[in-house]
Protein backbone atom coordinates (compact mmCIF):
# COMPACT_ATOMS: atom_id res chain seq x y z
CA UNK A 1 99.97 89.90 153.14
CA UNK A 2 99.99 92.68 149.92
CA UNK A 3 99.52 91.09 146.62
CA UNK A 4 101.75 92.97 144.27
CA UNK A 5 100.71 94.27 141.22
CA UNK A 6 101.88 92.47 137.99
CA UNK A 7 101.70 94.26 134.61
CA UNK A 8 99.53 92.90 132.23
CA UNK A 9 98.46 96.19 130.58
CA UNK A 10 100.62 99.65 130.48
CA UNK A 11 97.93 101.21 132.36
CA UNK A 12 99.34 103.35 135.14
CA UNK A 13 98.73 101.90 138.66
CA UNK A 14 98.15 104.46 141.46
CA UNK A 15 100.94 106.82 141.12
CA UNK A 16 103.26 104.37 139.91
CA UNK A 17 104.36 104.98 135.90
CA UNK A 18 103.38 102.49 133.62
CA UNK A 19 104.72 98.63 133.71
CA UNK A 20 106.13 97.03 130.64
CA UNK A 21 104.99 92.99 129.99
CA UNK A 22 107.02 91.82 127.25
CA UNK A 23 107.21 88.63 125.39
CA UNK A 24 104.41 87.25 127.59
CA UNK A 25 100.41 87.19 127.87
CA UNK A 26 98.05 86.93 130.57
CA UNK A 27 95.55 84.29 130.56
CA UNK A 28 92.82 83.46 133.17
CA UNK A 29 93.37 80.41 135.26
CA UNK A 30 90.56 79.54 137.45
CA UNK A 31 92.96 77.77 140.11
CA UNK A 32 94.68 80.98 140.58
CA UNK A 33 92.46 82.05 143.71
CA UNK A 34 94.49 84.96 144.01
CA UNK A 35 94.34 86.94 141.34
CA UNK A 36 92.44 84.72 138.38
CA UNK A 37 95.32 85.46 135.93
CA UNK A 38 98.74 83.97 134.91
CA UNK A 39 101.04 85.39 132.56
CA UNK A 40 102.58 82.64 130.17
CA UNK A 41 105.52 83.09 127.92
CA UNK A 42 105.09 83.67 124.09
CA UNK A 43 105.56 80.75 121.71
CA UNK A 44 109.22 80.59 119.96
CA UNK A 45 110.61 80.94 116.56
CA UNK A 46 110.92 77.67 114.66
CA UNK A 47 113.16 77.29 111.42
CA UNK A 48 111.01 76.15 108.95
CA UNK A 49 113.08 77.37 105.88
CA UNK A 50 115.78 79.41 104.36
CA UNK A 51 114.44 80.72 101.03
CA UNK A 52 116.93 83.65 100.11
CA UNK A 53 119.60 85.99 101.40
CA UNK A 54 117.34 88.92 101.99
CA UNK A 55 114.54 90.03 104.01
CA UNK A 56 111.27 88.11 103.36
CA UNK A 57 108.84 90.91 101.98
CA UNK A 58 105.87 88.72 102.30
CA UNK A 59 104.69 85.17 102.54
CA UNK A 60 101.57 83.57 101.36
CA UNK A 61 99.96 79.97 101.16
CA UNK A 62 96.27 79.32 100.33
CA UNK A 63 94.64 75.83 100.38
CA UNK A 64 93.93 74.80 97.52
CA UNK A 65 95.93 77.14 95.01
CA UNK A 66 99.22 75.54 93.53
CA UNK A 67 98.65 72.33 95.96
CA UNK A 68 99.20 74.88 98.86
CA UNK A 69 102.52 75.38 98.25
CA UNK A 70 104.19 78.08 99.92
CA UNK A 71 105.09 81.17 98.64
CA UNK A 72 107.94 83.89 99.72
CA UNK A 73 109.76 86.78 98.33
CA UNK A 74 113.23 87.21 99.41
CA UNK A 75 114.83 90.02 98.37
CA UNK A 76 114.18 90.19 95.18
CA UNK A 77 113.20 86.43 94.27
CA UNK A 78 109.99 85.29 94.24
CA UNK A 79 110.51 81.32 95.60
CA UNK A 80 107.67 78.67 95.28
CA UNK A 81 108.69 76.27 98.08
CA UNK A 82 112.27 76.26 97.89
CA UNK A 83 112.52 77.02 94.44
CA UNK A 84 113.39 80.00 92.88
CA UNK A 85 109.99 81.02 90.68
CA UNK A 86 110.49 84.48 89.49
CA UNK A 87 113.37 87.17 89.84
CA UNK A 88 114.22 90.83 89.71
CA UNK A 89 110.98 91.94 92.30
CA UNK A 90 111.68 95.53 92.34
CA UNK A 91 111.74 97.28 95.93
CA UNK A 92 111.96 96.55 99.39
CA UNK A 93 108.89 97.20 100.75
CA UNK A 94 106.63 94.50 101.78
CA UNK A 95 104.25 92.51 99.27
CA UNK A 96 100.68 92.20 98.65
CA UNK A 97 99.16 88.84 96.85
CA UNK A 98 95.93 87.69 95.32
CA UNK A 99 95.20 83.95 94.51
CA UNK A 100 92.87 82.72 91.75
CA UNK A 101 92.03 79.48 90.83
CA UNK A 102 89.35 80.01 87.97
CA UNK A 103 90.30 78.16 85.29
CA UNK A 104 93.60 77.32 86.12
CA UNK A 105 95.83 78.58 89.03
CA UNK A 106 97.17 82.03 89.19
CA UNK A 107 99.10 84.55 92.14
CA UNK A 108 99.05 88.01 91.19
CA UNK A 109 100.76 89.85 93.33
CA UNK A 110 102.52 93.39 93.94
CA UNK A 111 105.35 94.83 95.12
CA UNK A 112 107.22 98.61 94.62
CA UNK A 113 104.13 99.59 92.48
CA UNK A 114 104.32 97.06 90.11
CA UNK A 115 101.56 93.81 89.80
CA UNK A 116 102.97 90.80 88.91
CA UNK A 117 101.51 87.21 87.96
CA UNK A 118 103.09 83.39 88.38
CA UNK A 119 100.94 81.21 86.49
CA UNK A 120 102.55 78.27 87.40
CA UNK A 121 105.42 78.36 84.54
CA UNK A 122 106.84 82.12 84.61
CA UNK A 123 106.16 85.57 86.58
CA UNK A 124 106.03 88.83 85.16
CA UNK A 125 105.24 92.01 85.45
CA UNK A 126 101.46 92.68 84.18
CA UNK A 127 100.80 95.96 82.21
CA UNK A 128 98.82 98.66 83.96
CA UNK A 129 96.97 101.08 81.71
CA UNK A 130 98.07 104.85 82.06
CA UNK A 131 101.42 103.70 83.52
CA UNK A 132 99.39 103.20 87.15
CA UNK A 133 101.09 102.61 90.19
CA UNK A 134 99.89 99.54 91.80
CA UNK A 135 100.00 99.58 95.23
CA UNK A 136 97.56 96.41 96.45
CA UNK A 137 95.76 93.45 95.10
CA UNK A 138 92.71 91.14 96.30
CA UNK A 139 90.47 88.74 94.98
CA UNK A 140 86.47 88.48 95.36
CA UNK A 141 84.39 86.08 93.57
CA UNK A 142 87.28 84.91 91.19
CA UNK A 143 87.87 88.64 90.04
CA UNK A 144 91.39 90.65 91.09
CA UNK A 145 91.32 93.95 92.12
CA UNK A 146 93.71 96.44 91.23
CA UNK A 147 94.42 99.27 93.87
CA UNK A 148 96.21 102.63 92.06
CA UNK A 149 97.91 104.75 94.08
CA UNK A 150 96.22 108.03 94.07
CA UNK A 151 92.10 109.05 94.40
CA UNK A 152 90.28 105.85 95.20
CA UNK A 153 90.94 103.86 91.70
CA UNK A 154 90.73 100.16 91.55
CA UNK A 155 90.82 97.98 88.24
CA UNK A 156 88.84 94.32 88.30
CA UNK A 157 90.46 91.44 86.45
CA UNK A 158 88.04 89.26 85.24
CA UNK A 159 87.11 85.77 86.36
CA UNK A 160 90.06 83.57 84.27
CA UNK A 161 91.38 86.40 83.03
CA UNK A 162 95.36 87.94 83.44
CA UNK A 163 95.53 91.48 82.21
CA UNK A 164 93.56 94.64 83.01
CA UNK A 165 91.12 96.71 80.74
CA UNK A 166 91.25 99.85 81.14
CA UNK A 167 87.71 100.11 80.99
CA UNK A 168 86.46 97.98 83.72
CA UNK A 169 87.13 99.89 87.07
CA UNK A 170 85.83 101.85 89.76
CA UNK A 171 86.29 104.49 92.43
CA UNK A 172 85.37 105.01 95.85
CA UNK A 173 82.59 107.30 95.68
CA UNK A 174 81.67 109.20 98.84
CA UNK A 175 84.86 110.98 99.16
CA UNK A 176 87.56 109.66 97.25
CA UNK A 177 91.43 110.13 98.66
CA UNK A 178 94.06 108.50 98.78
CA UNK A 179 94.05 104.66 98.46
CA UNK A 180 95.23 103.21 101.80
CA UNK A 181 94.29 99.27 101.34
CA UNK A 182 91.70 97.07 99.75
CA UNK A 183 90.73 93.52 101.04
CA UNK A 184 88.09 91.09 100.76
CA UNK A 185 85.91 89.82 103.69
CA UNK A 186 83.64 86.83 102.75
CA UNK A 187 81.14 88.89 100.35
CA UNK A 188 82.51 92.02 101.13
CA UNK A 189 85.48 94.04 99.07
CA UNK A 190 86.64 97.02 101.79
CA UNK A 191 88.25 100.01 99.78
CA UNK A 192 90.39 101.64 102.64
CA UNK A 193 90.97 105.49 101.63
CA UNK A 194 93.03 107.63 103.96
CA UNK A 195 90.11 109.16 105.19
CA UNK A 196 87.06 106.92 104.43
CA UNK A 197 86.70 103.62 104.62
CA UNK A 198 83.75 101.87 101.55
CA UNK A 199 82.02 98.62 101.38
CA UNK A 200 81.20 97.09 98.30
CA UNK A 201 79.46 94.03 96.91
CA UNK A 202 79.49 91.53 93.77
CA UNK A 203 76.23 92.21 91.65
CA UNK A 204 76.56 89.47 89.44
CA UNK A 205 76.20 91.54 86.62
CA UNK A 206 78.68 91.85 83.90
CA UNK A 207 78.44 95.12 83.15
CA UNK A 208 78.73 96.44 86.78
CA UNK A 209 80.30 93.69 89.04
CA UNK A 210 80.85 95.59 91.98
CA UNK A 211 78.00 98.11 93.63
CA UNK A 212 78.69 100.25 96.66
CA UNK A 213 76.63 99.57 99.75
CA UNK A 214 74.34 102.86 100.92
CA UNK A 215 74.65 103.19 104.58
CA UNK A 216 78.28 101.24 104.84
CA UNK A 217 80.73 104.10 104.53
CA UNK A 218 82.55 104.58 107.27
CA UNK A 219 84.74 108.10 108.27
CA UNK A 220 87.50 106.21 109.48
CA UNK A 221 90.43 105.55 107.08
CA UNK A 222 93.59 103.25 107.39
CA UNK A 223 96.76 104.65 108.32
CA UNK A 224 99.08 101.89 106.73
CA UNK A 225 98.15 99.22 104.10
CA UNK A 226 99.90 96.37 105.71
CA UNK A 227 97.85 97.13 109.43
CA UNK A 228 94.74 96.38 107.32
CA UNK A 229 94.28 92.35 108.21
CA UNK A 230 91.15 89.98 107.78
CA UNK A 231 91.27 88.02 110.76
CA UNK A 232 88.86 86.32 113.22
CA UNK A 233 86.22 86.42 110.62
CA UNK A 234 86.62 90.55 110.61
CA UNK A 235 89.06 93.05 109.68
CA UNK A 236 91.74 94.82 111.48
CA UNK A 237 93.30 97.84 110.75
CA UNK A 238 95.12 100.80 112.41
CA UNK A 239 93.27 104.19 111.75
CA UNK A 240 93.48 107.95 112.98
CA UNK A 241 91.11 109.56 115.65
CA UNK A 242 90.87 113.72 116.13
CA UNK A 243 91.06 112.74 119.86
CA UNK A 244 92.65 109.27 120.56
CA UNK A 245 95.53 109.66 118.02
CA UNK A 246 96.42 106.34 116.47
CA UNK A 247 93.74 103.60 116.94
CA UNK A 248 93.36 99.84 116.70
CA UNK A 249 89.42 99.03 114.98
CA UNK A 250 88.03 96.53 114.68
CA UNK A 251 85.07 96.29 111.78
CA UNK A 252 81.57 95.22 112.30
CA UNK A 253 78.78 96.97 111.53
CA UNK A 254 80.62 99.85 111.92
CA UNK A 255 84.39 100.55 113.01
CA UNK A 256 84.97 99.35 116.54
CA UNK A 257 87.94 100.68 118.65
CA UNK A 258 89.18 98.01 120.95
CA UNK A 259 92.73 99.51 121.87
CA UNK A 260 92.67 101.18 124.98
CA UNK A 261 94.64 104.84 125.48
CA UNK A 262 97.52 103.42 126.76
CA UNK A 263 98.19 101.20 123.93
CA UNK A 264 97.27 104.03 121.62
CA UNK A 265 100.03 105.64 123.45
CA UNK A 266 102.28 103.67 122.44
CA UNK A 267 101.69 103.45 118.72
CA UNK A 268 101.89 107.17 118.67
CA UNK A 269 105.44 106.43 119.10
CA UNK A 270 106.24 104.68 116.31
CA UNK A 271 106.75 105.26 113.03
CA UNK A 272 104.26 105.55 109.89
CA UNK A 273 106.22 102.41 108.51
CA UNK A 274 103.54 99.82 110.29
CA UNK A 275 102.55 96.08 109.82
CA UNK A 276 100.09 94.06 111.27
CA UNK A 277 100.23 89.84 111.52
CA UNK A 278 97.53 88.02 113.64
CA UNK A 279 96.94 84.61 114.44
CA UNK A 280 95.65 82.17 117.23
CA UNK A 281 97.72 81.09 120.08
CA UNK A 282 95.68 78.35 122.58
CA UNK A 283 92.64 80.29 121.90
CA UNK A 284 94.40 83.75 122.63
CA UNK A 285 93.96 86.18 118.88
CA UNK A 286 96.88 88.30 118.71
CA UNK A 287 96.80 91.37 116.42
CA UNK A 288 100.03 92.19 116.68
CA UNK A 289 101.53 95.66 115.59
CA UNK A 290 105.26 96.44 114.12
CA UNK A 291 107.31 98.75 113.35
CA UNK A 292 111.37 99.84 113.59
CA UNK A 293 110.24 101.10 117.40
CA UNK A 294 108.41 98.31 118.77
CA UNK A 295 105.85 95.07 118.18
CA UNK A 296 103.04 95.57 120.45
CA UNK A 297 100.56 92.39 120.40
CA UNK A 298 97.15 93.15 121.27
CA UNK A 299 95.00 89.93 122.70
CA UNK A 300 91.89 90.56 121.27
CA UNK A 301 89.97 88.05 123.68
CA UNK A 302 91.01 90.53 126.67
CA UNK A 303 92.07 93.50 125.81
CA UNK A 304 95.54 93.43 126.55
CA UNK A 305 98.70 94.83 125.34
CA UNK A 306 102.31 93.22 126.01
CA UNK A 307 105.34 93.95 123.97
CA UNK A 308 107.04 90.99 121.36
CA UNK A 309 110.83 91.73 121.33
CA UNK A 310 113.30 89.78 119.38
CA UNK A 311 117.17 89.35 121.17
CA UNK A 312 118.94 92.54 121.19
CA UNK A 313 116.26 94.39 119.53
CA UNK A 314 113.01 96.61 120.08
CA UNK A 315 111.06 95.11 117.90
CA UNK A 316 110.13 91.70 116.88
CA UNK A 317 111.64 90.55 113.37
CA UNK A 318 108.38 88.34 112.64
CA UNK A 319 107.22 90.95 110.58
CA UNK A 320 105.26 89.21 107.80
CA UNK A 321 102.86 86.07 107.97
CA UNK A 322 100.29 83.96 106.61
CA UNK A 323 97.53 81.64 108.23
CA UNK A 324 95.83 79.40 105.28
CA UNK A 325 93.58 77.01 107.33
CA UNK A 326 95.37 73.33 107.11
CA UNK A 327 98.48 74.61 107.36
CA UNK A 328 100.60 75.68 110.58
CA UNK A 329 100.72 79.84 110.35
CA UNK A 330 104.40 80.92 108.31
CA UNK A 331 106.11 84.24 109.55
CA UNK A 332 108.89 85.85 107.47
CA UNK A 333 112.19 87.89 108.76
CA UNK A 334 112.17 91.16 108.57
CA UNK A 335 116.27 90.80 107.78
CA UNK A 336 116.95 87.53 106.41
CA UNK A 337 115.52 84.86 104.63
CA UNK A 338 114.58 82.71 107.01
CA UNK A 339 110.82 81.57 107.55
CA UNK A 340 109.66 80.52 110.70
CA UNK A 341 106.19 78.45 112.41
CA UNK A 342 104.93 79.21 115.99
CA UNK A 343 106.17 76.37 118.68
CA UNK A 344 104.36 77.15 122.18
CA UNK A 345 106.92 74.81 124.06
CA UNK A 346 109.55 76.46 122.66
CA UNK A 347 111.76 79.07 124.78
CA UNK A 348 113.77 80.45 122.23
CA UNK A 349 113.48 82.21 118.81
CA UNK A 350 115.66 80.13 116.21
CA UNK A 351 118.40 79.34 119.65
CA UNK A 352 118.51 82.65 120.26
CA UNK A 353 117.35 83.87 123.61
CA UNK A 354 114.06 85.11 124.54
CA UNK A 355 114.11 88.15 126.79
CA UNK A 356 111.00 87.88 128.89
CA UNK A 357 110.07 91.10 131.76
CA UNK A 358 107.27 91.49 133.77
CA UNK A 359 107.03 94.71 135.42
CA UNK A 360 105.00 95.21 139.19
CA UNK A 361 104.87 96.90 141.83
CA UNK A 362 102.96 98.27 145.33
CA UNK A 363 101.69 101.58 145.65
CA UNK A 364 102.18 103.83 148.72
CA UNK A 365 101.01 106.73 150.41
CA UNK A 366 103.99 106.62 153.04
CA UNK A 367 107.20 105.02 153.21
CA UNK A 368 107.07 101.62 154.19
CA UNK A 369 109.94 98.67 154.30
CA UNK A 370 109.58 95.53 153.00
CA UNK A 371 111.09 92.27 154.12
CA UNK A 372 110.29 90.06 151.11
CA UNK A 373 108.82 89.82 147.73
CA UNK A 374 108.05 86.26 146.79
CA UNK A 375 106.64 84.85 143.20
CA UNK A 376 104.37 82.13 142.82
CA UNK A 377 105.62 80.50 139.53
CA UNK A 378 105.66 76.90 137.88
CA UNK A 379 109.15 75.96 139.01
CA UNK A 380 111.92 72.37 138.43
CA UNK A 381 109.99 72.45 134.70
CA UNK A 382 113.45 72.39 132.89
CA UNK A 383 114.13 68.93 130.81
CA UNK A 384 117.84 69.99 130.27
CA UNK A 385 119.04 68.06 133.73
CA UNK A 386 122.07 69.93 133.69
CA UNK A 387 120.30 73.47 133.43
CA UNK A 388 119.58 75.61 136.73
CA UNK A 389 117.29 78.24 135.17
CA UNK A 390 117.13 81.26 137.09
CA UNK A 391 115.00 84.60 137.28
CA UNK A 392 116.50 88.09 137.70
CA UNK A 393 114.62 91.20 139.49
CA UNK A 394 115.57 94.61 139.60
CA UNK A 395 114.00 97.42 142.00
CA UNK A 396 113.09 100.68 141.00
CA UNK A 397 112.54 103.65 143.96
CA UNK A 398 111.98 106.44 142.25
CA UNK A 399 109.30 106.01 139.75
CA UNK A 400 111.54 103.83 137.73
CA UNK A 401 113.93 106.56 137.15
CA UNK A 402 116.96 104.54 138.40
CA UNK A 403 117.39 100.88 138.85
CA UNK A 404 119.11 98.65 141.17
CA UNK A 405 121.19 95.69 140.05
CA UNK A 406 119.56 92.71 139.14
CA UNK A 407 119.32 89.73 141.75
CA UNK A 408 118.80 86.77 140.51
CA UNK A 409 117.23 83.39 141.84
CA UNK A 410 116.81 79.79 140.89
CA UNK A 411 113.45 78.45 139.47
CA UNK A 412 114.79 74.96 140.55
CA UNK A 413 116.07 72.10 138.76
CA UNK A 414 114.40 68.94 137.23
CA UNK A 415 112.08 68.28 139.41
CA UNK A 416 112.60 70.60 141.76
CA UNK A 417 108.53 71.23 141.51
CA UNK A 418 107.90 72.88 145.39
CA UNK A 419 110.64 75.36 145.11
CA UNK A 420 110.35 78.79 146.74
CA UNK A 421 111.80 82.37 144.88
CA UNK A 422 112.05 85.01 147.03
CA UNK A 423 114.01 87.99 147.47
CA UNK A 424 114.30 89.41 151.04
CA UNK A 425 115.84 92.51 153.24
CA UNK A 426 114.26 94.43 150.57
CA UNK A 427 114.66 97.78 152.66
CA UNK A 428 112.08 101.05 152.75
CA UNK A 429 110.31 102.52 149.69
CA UNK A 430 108.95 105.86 149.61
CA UNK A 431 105.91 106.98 147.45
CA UNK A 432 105.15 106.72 144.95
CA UNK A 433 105.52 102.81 145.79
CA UNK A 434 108.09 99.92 145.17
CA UNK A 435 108.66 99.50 141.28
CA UNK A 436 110.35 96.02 140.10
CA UNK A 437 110.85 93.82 137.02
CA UNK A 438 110.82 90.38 136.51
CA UNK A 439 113.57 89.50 134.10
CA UNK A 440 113.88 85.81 132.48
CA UNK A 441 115.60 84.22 129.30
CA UNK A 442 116.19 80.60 130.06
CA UNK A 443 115.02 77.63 127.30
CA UNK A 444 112.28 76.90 129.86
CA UNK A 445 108.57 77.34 129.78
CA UNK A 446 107.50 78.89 133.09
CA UNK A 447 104.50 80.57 133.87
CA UNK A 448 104.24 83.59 136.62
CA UNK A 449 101.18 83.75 139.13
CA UNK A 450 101.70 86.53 141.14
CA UNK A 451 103.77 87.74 143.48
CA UNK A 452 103.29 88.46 147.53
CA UNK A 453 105.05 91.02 149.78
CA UNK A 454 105.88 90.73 153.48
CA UNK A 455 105.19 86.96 153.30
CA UNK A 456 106.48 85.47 156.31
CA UNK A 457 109.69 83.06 154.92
């Protein structure tokens, strides 16, 4: 009997058009003899606190630095924990931060071109000289550095220190544009241009703290600051290729692209208002890509693209976050002021539903009918003994022009471990092939195998 494809890329299959995986991720699973792979749902949304009425711009936590106490800016409040810490952050756009804790404990941070600093008792705004527009902030070695919007210009606060001198700064050298992003990567300070990308390293001299590295200069530039990401002890950003469009690198010796053209496809479809948040989820790194069109969360471990969707939306409204080992990883709302932690047994974002579809289908050279399609899936998982959680499918047989109505069957009760889902007197397809999608939203954690056609029932 035909195993039929399941999604877990947007590759194109045959003839068929590309099939959509959203709010899950494939995973290998040596007991699955038949294809190796399972697709399991993507953790839930957990309320971990309300800190203001407006969207959270960013979030940040380091150990060590102010006991690890959270930070958040809502709005335009800048809340320590739950408390209120600093107010009138100009802007909307999302924040940048810097932690030092030389001498005593300090968060710069910036936000609508302006750099700020908490020191524990107040925040303001900290002068810039020439009126400069801030636009991000790091720290290496103790020191804070100072990106200016415009060719390649980055002041360095010394070690202790909380204001700028004018006269301790530097420029990307090899061909300085427009400053994109700057981050620090264990030893390593990255000055992102739109164009270029530099590497840098501490000298330990006072006069000249920072020396560019010969041979690390890189023709690849970031497209958005907040794609640039250190994660899984490298850096992430999105970039811009002559031939492959928008691109997903990765950094190690040199730039590494590890998106694939199909998901480059898709971020050519969104807009130049991008984010990036990554973390771990059992083992799976997710750099995860967002924007007003779509989130589109890359598993770095295989290659794989699926979309994150929140309910009744295209994108998904985890749009900032913040990983600071010892602490559970802290994502922001993109609308309100809620802050949320990752919960893999949960099947719903904050109680609202999850939307999960897994697109498949069988490619054909002739028409053909087909009696059944069955899925193997974990089934009677539910712990709500009243629930009868169900799974929809829709067929498509015209290249997904036009779909059918959805049909929907039970995943079984409590218990109900051995239960069968199938859908049958499917009727005759034509090519390109049979199209379908697997639709689910129940609070229930259930993972999909595969799926068989023609199986005798």
């Amino acid at each position: 009997m035909p195993v039929a494809l399941l999604g877990t890329n947007f590759d194109k299959r045959g003839r068929l058009p590309p099939v959509r995986v959203v709010n899950r991720y494939a995973e290998q699973v040596q007991s699955n003899q038949v294809t190796g792979v399972a697709l399991f749902p993507r953790p839930g949304l957990a309320l971990e606190a309300t800190v203001g009425a407006g969207a959270v711009r960013g979030v940040y936590r380091r150990s060590g630095l102010f006991s690890g106490d959270r930070f958040a800016v809502s709005g335009t409040v800048l809340y320590r924990n739950a408390t209120s810490v600093g107010t009138g952050i100009t802007g909307t756009d999302r924040i940048g931060w810097a932690g030092s804790d030389v001498g005593s404990d300090h968060l710069f941070f910036v936000a609508d071109g302006v750099l700020y600093l908490y020191d524990g008792a107040t925040t303001a705004a900290v002068t810039v000289p020439s009126s400069g527009v801030a636009t991000d902030v790091t720290e290496i070695n103790g020191y804070i550095i100072v990106q200016i919007e415009g060719s390649g210009l980055r002041y360095f606060i010394e070690p202790g220190d909380t204001t700028i001198n004018a006269l301790r700064a530097f420029t990307a050298e090899s061909s300085p544009d427009s400053s994109v992003a700057t981050i620090a990567s264990g030893s390593e300070l990255y000055l992102f241009d739109e164009q270029t990308t530099e590497v840098w390293l501490p000298t330990g001299l006072a006069d000249a703290p920072f020396q560019r590295v010969e041979g690390r200069t890189f023709q690849r530039g970031a497209t958005a600051r907040d794609t640039v990401l250190e994660f899984d002890n490298t850096i992430f950003f999105v970039g811009e290729d002559s031939e492959q469009g928008r691109v997903i690198y990765r950094i190690g010796d040199v730039p590494e692209r590890v998106s694939t053209p199909s998901i480059e496809e898709k971020l050519a479809s969104i807009s130049d208002d991008m984010s990036a948040v990554a973390f771990i989820i059992n083992g799976h790194p997710f750099y995860i890509v967002n924007s007003v069109n779509g989130s589109f969360a890359l598993d770095v471990s295989t290659g794989l693209l699926s979309e994150w969707q929140s309910y009744g939306r295209d994108n998904w409204r985890a749009h900032v976050a913040v990983a600071a080992p010892g602490f559970p990883v802290l994502l922001g709302d993109d609308t309100t002021g809620d802050l949320y932690t990752l919960d893999i047994d949960r099947g719903n974002d904050n109680d609202e539903p999850i939307i999960r579809v897994v697109g498949g289908g069988v490619p054909l050279i002739n028409r053909q009918s087909f009696d059944s399609l069955s899925l193997v899936c974990t089934t009677g998982t539910t712990t709500d003994l009243t629930a009868d959680p169900v799974i929809r499918v829709r067929f498509s047989r015209d290249g997904g022009e036009t779909w059918n109505d959805e049909i929907q069957r039970s995943i079984g009760r409590t218990g109900q471990y051995g239960k069968r889902v199938v859908w049958t007197r499917l009727g005759q397809f034509k090519p390109p092939g049979m199209l379908f999608e697997l639709i689910d939203s129940d609070d229930v954690q259930m993972t999909i195998s595969y799926a068989l056609v023609n199986e005798p029932y």
